[in-house]
PDB file of N, CA and C in Angstrom:
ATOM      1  N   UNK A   1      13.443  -0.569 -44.244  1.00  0.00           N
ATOM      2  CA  UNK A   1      13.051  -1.817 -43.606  1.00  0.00           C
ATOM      3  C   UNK A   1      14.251  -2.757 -43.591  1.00  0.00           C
ATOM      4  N   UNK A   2      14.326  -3.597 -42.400  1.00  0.00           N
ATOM      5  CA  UNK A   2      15.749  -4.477 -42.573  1.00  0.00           C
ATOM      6  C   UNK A   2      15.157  -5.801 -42.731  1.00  0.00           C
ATOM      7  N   UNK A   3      16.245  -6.563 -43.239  1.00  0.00           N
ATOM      8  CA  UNK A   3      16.106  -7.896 -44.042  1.00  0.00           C
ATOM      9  C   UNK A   3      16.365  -8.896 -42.706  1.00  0.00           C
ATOM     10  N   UNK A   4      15.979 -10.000 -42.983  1.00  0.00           N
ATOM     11  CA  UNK A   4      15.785 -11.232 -41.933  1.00  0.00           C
ATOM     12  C   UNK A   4      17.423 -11.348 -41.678  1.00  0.00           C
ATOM     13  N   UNK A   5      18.474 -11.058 -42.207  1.00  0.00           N
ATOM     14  CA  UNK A   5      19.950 -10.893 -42.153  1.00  0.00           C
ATOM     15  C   UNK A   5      20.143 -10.087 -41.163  1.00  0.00           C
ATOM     16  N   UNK A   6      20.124  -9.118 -41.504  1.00  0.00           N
ATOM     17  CA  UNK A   6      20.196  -7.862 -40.567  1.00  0.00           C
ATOM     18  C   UNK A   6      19.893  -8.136 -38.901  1.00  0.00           C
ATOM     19  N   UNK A   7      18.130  -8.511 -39.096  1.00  0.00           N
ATOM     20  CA  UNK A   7      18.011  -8.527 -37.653  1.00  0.00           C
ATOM     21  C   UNK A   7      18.728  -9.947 -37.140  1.00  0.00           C
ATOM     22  N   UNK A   8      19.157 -10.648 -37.806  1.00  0.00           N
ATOM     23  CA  UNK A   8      19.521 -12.139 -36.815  1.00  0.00           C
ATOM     24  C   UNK A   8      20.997 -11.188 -36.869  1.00  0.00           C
ATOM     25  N   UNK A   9      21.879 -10.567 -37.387  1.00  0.00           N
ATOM     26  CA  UNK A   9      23.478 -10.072 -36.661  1.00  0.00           C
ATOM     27  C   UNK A   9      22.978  -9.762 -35.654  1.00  0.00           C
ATOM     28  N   UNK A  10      22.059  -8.230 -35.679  1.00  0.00           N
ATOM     29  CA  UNK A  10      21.591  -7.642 -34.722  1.00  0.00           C
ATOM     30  C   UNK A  10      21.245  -7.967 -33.251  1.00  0.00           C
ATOM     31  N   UNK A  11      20.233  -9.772 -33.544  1.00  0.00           N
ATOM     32  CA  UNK A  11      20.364 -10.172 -32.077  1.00  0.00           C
ATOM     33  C   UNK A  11      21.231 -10.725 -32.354  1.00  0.00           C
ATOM     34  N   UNK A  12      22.294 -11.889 -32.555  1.00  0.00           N
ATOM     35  CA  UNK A  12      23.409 -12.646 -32.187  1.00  0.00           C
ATOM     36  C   UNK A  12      24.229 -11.419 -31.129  1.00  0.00           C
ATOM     37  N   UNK A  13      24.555  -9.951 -31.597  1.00  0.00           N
ATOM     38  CA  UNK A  13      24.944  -9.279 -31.091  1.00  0.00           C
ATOM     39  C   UNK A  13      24.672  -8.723 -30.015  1.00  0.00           C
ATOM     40  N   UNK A  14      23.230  -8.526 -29.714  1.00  0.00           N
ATOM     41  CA  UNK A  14      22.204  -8.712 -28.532  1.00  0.00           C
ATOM     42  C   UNK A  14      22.978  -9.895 -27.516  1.00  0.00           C
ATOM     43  N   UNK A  15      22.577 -11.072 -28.363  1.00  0.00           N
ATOM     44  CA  UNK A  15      22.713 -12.497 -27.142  1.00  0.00           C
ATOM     45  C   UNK A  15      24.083 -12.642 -27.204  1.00  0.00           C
ATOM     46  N   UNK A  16      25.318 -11.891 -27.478  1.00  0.00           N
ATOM     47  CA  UNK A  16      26.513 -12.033 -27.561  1.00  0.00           C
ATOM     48  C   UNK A  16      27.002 -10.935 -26.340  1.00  0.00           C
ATOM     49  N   UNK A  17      26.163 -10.351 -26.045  1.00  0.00           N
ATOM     50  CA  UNK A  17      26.483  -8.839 -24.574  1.00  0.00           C
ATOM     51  C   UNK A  17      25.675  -9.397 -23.525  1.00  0.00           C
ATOM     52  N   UNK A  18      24.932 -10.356 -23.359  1.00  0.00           N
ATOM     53  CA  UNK A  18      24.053 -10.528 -21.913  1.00  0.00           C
ATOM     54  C   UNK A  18      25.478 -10.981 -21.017  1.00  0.00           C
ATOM     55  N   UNK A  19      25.272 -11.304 -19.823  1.00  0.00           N
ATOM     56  CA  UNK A  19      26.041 -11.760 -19.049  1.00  0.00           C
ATOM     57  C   UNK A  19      25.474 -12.979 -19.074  1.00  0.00           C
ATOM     58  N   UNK A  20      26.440 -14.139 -18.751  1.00  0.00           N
ATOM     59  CA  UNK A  20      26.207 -15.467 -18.944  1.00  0.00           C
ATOM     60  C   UNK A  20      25.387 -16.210 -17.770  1.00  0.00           C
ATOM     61  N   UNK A  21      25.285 -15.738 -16.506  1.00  0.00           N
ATOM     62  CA  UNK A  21      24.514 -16.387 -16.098  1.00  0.00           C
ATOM     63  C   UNK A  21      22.886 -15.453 -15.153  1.00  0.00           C
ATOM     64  N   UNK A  22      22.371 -15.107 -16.447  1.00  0.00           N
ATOM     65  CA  UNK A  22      21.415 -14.565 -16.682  1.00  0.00           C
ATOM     66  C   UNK A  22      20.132 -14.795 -16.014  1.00  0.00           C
ATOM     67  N   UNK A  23      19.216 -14.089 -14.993  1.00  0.00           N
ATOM     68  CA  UNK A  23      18.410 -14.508 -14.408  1.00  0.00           C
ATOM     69  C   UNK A  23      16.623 -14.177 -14.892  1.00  0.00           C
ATOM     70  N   UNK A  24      16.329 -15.215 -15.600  1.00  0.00           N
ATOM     71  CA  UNK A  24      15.097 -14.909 -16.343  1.00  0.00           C
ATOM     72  C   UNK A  24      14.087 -14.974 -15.535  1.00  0.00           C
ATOM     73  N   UNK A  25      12.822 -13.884 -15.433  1.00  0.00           N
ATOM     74  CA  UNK A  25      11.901 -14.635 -15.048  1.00  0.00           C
ATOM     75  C   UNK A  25      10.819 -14.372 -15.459  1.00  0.00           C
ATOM     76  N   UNK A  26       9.798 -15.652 -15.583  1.00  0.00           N
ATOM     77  CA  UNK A  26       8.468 -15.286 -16.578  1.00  0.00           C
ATOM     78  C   UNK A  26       7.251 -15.485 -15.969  1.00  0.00           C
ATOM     79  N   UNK A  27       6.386 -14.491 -16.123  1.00  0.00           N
ATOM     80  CA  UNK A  27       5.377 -14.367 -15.174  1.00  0.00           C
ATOM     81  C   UNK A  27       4.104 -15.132 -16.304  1.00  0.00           C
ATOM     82  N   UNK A  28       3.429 -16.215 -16.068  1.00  0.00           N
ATOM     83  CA  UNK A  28       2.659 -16.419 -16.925  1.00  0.00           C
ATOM     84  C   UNK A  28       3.281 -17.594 -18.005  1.00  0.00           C
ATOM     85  N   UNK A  29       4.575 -18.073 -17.374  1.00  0.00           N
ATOM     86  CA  UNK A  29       5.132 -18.827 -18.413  1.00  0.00           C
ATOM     87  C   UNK A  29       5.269 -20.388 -18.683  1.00  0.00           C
ATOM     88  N   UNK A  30       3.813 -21.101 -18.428  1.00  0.00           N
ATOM     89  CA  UNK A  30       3.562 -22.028 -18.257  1.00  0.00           C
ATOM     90  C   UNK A  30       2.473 -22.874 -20.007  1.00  0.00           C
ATOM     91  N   UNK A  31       2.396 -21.215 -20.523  1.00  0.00           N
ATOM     92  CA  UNK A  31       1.446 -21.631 -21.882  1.00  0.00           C
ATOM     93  C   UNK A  31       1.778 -20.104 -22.916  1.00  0.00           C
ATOM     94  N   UNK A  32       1.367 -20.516 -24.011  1.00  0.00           N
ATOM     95  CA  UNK A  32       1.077 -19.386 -24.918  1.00  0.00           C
ATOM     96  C   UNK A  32       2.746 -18.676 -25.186  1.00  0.00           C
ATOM     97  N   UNK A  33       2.624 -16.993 -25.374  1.00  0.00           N
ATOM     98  CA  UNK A  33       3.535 -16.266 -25.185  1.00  0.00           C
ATOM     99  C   UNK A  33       4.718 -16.760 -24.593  1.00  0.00           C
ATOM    100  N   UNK A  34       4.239 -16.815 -23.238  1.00  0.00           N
ATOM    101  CA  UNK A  34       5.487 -16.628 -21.968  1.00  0.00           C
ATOM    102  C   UNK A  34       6.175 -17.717 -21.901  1.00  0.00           C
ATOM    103  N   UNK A  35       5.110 -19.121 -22.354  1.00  0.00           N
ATOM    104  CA  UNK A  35       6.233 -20.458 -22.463  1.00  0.00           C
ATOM    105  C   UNK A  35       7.418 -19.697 -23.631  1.00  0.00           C
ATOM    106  N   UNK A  36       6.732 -19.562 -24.826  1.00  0.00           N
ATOM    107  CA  UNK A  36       7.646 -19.760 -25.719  1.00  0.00           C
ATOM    108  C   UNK A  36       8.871 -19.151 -25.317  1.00  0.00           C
ATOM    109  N   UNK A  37       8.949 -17.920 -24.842  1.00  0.00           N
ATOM    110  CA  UNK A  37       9.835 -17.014 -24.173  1.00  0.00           C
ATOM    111  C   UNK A  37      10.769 -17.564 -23.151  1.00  0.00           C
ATOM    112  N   UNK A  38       9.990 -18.213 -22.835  1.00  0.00           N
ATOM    113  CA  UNK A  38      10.965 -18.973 -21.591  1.00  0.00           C
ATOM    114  C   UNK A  38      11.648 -20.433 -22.392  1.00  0.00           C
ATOM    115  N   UNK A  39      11.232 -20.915 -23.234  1.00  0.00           N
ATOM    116  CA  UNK A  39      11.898 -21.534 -24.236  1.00  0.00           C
ATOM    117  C   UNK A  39      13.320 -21.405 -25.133  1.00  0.00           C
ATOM    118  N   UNK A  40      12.591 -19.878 -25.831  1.00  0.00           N
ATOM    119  CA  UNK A  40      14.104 -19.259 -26.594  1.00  0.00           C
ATOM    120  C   UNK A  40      15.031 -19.042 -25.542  1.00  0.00           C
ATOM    121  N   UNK A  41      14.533 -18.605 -24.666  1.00  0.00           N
ATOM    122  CA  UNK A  41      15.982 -18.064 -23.543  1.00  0.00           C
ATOM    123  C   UNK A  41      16.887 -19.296 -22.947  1.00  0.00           C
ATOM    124  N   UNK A  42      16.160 -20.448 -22.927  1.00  0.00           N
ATOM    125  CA  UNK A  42      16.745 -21.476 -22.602  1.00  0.00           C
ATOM    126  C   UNK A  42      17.531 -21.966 -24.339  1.00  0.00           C
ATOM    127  N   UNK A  43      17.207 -21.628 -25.330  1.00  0.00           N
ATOM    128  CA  UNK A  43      17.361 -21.725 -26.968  1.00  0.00           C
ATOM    129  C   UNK A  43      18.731 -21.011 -27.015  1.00  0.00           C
ATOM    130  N   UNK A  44      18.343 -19.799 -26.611  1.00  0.00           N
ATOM    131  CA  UNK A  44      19.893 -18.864 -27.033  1.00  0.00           C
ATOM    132  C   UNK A  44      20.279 -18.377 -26.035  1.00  0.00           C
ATOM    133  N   UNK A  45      20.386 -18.818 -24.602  1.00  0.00           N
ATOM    134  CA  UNK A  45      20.368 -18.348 -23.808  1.00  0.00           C
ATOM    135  C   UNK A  45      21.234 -19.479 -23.055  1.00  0.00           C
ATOM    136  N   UNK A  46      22.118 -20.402 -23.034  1.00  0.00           N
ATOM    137  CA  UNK A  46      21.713 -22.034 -22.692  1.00  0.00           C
ATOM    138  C   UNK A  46      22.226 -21.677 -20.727  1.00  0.00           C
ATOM    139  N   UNK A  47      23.130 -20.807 -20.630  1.00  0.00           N
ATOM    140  CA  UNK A  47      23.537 -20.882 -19.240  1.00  0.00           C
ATOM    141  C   UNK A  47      22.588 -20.069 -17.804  1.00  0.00           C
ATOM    142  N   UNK A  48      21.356 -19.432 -18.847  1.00  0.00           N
ATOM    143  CA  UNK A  48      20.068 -18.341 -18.213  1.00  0.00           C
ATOM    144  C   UNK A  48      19.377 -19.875 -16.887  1.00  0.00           C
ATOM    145  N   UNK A  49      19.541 -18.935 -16.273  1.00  0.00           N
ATOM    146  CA  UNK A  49      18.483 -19.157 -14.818  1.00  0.00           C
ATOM    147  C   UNK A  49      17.078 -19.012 -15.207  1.00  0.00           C
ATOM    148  N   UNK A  50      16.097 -19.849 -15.657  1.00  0.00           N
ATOM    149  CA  UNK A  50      14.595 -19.057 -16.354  1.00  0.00           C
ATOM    150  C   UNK A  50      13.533 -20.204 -15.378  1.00  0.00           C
ATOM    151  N   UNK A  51      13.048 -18.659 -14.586  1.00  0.00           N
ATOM    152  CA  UNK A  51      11.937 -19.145 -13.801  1.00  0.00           C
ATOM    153  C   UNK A  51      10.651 -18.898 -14.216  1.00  0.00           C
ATOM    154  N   UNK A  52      10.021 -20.090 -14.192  1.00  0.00           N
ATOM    155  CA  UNK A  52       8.360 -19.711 -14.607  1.00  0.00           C
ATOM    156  C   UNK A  52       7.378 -19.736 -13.707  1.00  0.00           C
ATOM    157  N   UNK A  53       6.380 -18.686 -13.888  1.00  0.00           N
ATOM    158  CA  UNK A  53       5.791 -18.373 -12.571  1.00  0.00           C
ATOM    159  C   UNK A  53       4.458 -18.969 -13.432  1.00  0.00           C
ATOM    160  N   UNK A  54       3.396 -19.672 -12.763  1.00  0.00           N
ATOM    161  CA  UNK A  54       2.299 -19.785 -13.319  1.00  0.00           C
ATOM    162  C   UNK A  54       1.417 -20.680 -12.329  1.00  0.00           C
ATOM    163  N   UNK A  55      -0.044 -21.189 -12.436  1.00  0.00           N
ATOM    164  CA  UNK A  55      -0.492 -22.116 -12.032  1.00  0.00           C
ATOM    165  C   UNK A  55      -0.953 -23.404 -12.442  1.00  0.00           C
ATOM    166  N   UNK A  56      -0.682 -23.442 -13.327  1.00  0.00           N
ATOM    167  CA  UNK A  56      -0.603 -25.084 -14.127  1.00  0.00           C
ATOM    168  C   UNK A  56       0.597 -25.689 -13.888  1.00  0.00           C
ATOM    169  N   UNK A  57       0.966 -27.036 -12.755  1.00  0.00           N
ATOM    170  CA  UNK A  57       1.696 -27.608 -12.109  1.00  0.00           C
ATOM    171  C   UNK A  57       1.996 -28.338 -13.298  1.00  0.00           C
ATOM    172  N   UNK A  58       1.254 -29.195 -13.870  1.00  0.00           N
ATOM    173  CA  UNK A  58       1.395 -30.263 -14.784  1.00  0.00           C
ATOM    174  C   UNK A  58       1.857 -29.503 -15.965  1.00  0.00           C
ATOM    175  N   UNK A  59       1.526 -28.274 -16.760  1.00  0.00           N
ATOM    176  CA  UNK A  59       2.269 -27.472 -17.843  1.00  0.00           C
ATOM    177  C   UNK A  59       3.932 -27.291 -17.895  1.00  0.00           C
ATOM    178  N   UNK A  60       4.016 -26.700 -15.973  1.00  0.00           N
ATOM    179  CA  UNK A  60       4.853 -26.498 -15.770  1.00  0.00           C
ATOM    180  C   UNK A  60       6.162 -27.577 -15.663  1.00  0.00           C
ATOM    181  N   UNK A  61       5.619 -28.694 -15.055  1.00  0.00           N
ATOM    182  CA  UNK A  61       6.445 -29.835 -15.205  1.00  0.00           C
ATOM    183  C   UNK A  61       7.010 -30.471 -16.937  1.00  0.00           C
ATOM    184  N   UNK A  62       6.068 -30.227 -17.758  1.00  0.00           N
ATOM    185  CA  UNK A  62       6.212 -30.157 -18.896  1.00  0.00           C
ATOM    186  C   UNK A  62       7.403 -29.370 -19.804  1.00  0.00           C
ATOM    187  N   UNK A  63       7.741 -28.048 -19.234  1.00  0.00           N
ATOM    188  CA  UNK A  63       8.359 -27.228 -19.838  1.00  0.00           C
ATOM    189  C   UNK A  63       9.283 -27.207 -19.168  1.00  0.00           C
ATOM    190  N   UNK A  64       9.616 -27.644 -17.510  1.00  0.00           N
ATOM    191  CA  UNK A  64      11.009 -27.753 -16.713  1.00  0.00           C
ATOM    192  C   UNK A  64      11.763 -28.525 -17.326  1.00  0.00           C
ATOM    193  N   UNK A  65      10.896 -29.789 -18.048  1.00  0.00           N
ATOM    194  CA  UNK A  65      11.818 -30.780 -18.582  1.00  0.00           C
ATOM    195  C   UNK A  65      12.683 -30.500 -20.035  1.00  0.00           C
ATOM    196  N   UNK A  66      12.158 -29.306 -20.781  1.00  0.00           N
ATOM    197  CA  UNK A  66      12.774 -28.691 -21.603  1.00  0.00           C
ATOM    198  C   UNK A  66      13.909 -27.564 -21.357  1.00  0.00           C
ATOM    199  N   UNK A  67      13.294 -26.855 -20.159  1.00  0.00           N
ATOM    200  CA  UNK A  67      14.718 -25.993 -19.907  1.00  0.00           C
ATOM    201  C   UNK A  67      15.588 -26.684 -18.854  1.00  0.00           C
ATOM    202  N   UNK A  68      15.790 -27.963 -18.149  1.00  0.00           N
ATOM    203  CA  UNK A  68      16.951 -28.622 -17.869  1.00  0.00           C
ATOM    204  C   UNK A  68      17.076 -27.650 -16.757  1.00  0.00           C
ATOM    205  N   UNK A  69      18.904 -28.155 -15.880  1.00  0.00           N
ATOM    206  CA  UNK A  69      18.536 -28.313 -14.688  1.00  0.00           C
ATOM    207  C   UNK A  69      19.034 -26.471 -14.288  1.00  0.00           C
ATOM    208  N   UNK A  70      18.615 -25.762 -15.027  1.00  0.00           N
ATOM    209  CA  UNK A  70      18.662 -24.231 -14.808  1.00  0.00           C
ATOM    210  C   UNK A  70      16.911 -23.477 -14.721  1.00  0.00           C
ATOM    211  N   UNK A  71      16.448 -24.485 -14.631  1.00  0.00           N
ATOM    212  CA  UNK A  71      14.640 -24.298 -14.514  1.00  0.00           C
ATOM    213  C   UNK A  71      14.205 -24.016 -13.572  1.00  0.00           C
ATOM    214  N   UNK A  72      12.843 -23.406 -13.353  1.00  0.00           N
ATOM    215  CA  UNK A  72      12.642 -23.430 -12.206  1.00  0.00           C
ATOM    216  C   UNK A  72      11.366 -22.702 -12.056  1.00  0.00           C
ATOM    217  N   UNK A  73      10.321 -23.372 -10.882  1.00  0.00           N
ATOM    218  CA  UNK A  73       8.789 -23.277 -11.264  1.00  0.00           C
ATOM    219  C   UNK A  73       8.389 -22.738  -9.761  1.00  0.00           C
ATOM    220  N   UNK A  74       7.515 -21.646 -10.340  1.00  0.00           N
ATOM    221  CA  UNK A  74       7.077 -21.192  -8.475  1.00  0.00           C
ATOM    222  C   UNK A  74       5.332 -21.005  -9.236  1.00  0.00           C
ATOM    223  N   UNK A  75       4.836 -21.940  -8.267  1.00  0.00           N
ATOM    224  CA  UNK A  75       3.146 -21.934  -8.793  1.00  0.00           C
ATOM    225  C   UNK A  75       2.559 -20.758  -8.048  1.00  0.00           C
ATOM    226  N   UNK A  76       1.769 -19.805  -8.978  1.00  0.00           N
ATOM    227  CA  UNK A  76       0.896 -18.640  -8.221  1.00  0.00           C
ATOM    228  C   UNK A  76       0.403 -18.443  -8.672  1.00  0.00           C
ATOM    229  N   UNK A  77      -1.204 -17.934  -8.253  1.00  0.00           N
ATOM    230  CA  UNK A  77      -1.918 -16.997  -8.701  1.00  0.00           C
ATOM    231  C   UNK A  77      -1.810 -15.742  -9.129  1.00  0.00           C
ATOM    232  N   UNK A  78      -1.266 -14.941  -9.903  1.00  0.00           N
ATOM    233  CA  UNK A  78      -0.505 -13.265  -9.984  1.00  0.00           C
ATOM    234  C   UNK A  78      -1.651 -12.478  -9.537  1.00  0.00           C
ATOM    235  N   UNK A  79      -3.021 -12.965  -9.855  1.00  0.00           N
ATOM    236  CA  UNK A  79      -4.322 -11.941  -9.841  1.00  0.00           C
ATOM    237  C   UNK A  79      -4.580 -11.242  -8.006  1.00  0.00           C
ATOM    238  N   UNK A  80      -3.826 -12.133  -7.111  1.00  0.00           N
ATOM    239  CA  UNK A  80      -3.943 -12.017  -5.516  1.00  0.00           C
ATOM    240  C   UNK A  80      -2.405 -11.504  -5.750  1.00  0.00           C
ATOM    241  N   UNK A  81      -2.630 -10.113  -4.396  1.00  0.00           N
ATOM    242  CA  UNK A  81      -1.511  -9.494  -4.192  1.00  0.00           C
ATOM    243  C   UNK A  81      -0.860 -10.226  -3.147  1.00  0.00           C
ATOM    244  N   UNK A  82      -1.457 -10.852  -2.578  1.00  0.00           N
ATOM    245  CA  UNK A  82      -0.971 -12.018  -1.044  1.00  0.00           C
ATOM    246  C   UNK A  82       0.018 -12.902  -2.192  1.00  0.00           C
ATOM    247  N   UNK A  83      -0.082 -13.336  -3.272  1.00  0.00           N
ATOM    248  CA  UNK A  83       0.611 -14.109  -3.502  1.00  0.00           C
ATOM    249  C   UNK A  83       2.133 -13.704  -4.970  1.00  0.00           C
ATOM    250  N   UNK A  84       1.659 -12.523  -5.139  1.00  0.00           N
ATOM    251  CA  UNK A  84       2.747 -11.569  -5.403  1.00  0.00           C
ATOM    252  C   UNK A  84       3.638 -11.249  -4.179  1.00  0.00           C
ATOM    253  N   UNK A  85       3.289 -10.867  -3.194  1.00  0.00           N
ATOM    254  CA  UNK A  85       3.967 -11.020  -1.845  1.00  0.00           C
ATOM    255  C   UNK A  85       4.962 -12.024  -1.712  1.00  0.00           C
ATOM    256  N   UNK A  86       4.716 -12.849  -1.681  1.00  0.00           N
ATOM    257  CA  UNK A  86       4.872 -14.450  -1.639  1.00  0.00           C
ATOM    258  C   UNK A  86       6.345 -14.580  -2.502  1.00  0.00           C
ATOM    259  N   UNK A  87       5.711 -14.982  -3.460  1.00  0.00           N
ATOM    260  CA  UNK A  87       7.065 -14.929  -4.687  1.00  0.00           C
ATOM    261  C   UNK A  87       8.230 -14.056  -4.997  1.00  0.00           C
ATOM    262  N   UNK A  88       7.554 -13.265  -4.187  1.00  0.00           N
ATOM    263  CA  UNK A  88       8.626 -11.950  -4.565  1.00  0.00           C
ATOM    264  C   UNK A  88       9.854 -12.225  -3.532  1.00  0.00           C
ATOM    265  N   UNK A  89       9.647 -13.023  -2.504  1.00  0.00           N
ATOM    266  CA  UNK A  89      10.282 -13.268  -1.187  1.00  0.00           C
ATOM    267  C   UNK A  89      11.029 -14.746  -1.846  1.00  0.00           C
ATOM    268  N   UNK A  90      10.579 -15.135  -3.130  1.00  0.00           N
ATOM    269  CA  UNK A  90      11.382 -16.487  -3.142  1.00  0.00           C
ATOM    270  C   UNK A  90      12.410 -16.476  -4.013  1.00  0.00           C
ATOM    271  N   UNK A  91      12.566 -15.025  -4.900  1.00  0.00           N
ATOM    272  CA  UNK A  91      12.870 -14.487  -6.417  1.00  0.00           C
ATOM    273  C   UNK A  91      14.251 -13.999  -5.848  1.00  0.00           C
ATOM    274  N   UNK A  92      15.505 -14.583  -6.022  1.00  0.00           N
ATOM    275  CA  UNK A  92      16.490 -13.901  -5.185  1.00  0.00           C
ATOM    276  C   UNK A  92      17.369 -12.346  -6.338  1.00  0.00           C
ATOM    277  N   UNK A  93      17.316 -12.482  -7.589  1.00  0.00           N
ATOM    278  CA  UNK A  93      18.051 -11.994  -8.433  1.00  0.00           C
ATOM    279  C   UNK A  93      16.778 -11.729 -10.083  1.00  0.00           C
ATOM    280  N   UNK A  94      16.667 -10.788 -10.365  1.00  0.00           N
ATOM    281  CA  UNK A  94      16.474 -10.812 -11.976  1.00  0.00           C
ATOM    282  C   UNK A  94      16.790  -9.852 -12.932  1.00  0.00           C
ATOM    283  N   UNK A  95      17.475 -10.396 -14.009  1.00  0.00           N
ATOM    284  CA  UNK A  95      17.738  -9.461 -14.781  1.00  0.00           C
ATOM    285  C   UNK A  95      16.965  -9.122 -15.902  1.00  0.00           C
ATOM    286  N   UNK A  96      15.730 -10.202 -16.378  1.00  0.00           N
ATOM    287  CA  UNK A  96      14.863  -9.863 -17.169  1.00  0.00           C
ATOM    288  C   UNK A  96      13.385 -10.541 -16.666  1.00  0.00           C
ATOM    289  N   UNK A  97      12.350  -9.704 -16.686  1.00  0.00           N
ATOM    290  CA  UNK A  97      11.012  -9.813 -16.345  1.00  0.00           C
ATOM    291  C   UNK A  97      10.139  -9.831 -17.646  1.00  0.00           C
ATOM    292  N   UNK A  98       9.824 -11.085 -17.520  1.00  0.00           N
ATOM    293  CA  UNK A  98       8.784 -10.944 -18.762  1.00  0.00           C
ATOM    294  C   UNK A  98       7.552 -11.208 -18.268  1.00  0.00           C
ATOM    295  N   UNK A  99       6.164 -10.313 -18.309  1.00  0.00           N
ATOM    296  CA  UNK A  99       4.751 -10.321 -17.452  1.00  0.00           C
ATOM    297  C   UNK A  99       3.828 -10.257 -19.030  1.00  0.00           C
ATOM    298  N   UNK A 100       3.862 -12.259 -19.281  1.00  0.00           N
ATOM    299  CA  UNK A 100       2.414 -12.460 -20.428  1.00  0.00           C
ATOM    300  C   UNK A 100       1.811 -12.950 -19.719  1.00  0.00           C
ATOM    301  N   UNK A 101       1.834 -13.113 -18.423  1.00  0.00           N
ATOM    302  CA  UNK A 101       0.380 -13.893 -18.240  1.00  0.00           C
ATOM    303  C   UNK A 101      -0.914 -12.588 -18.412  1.00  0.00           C
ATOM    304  N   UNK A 102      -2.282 -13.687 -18.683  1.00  0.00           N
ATOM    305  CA  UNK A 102      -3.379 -12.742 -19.382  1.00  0.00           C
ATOM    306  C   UNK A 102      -4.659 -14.057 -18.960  1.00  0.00           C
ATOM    307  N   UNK A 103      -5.756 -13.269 -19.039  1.00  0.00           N
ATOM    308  CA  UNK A 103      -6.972 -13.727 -18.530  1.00  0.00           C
ATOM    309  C   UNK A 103      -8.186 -13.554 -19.578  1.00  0.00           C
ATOM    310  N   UNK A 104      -8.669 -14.304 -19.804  1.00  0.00           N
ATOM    311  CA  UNK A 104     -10.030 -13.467 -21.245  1.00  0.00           C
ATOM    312  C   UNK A 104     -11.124 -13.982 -20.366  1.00  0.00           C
ATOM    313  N   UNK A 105     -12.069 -12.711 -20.282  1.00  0.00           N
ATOM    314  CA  UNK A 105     -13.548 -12.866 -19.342  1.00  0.00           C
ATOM    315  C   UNK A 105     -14.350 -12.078 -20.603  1.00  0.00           C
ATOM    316  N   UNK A 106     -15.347 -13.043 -20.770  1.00  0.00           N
ATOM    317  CA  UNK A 106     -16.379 -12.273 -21.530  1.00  0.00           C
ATOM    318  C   UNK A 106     -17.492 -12.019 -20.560  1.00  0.00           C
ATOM    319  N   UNK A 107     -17.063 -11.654 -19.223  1.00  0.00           N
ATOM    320  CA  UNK A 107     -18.781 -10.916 -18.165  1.00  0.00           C
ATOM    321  C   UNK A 107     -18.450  -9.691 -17.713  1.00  0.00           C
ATOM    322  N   UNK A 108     -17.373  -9.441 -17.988  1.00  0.00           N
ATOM    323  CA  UNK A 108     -16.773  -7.765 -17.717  1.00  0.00           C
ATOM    324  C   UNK A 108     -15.639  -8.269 -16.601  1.00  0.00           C
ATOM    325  N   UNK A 109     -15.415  -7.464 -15.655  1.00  0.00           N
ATOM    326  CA  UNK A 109     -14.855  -6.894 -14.898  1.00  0.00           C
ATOM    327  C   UNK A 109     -15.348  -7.901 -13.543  1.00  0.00           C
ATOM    328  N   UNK A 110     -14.364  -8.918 -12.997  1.00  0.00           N
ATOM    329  CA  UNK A 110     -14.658  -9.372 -11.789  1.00  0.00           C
ATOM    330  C   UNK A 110     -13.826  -9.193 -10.612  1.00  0.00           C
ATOM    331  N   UNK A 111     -14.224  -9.095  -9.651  1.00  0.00           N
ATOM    332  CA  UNK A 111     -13.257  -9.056  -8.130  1.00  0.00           C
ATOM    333  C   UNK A 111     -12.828 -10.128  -8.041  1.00  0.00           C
ATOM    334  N   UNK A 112     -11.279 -10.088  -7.688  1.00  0.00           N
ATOM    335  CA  UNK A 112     -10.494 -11.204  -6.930  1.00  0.00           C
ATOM    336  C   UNK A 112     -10.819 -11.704  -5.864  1.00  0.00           C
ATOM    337  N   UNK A 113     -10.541 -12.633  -5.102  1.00  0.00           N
ATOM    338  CA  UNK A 113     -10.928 -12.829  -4.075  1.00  0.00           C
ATOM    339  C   UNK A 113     -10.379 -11.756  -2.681  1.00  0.00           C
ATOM    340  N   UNK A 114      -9.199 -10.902  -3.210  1.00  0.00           N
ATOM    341  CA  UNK A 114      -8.958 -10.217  -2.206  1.00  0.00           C
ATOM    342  C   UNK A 114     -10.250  -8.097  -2.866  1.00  0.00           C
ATOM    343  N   UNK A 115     -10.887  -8.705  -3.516  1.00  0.00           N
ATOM    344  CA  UNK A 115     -11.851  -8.183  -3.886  1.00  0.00           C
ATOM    345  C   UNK A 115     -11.119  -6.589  -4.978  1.00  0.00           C
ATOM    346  N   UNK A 116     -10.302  -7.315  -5.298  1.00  0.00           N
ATOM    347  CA  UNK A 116      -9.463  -6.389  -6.877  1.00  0.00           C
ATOM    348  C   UNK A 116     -10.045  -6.746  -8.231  1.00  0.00           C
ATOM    349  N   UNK A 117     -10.264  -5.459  -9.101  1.00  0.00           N
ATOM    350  CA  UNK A 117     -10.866  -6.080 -10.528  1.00  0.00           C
ATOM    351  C   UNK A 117      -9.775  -6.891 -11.071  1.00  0.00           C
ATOM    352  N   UNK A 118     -10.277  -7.702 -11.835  1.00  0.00           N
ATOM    353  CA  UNK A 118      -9.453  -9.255 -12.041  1.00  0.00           C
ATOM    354  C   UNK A 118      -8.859  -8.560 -13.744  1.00  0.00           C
TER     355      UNK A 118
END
């Protein structure tokens, strides 16, 4: 097992090989997980491009103001493929994809509106 030493060389050495102007993007990264993620990368990351994809406008405005002027917010629904479409056309470059966005339904299994289980 390695010691809390170990793994922080380990990433410094990690975040010491990315290329510097790094194109993040976080699917879901407006709360929970995917903010935080899109946080550290702006943390140890300071010259990363980190886009957050989500639908909370007001979250999102929240967390642009933390990652400064390398931020960047594209509001969508991910659950509609029309709007995966969409974004994918606005996304010019990425070198890391992070996909936390997540949904909790306690009625089972519902159709999207483009009639996909949700």
């Amino acid at each position: 097992m390695s010691d809390v030493h170990a793994v922080a060389a380990s990433n410094t050495q990690i975040l010491s090989s990315l290329q510097p102007s790094l194109h993040v993007v976080v699917v879901g990264g407006t709360s929970g997980i995917g903010c935080g993620i899109a946080l550290a990368y702006r943390k140890h990351c300071p010259d990363a491009h980190v886009t957050i994809i989500g639908r909370n406008q007001s979250a999102a405005d929240e967390i642009l103001s933390q990652l400064g002027s390398n931020g960047n917010f594209i509001r969508a629904d991910v659950s509609l493929m029309s709007e995966i479409r969409r974004i994918t056309k606005q996304i010019n470059a990425v070198d890391v994809l992070v996909l936390s966005q997540g949904i909790l339904t306690l009625t089972g299994r519902t159709p999207t509106k483009e009639n996909i289980d949700d």
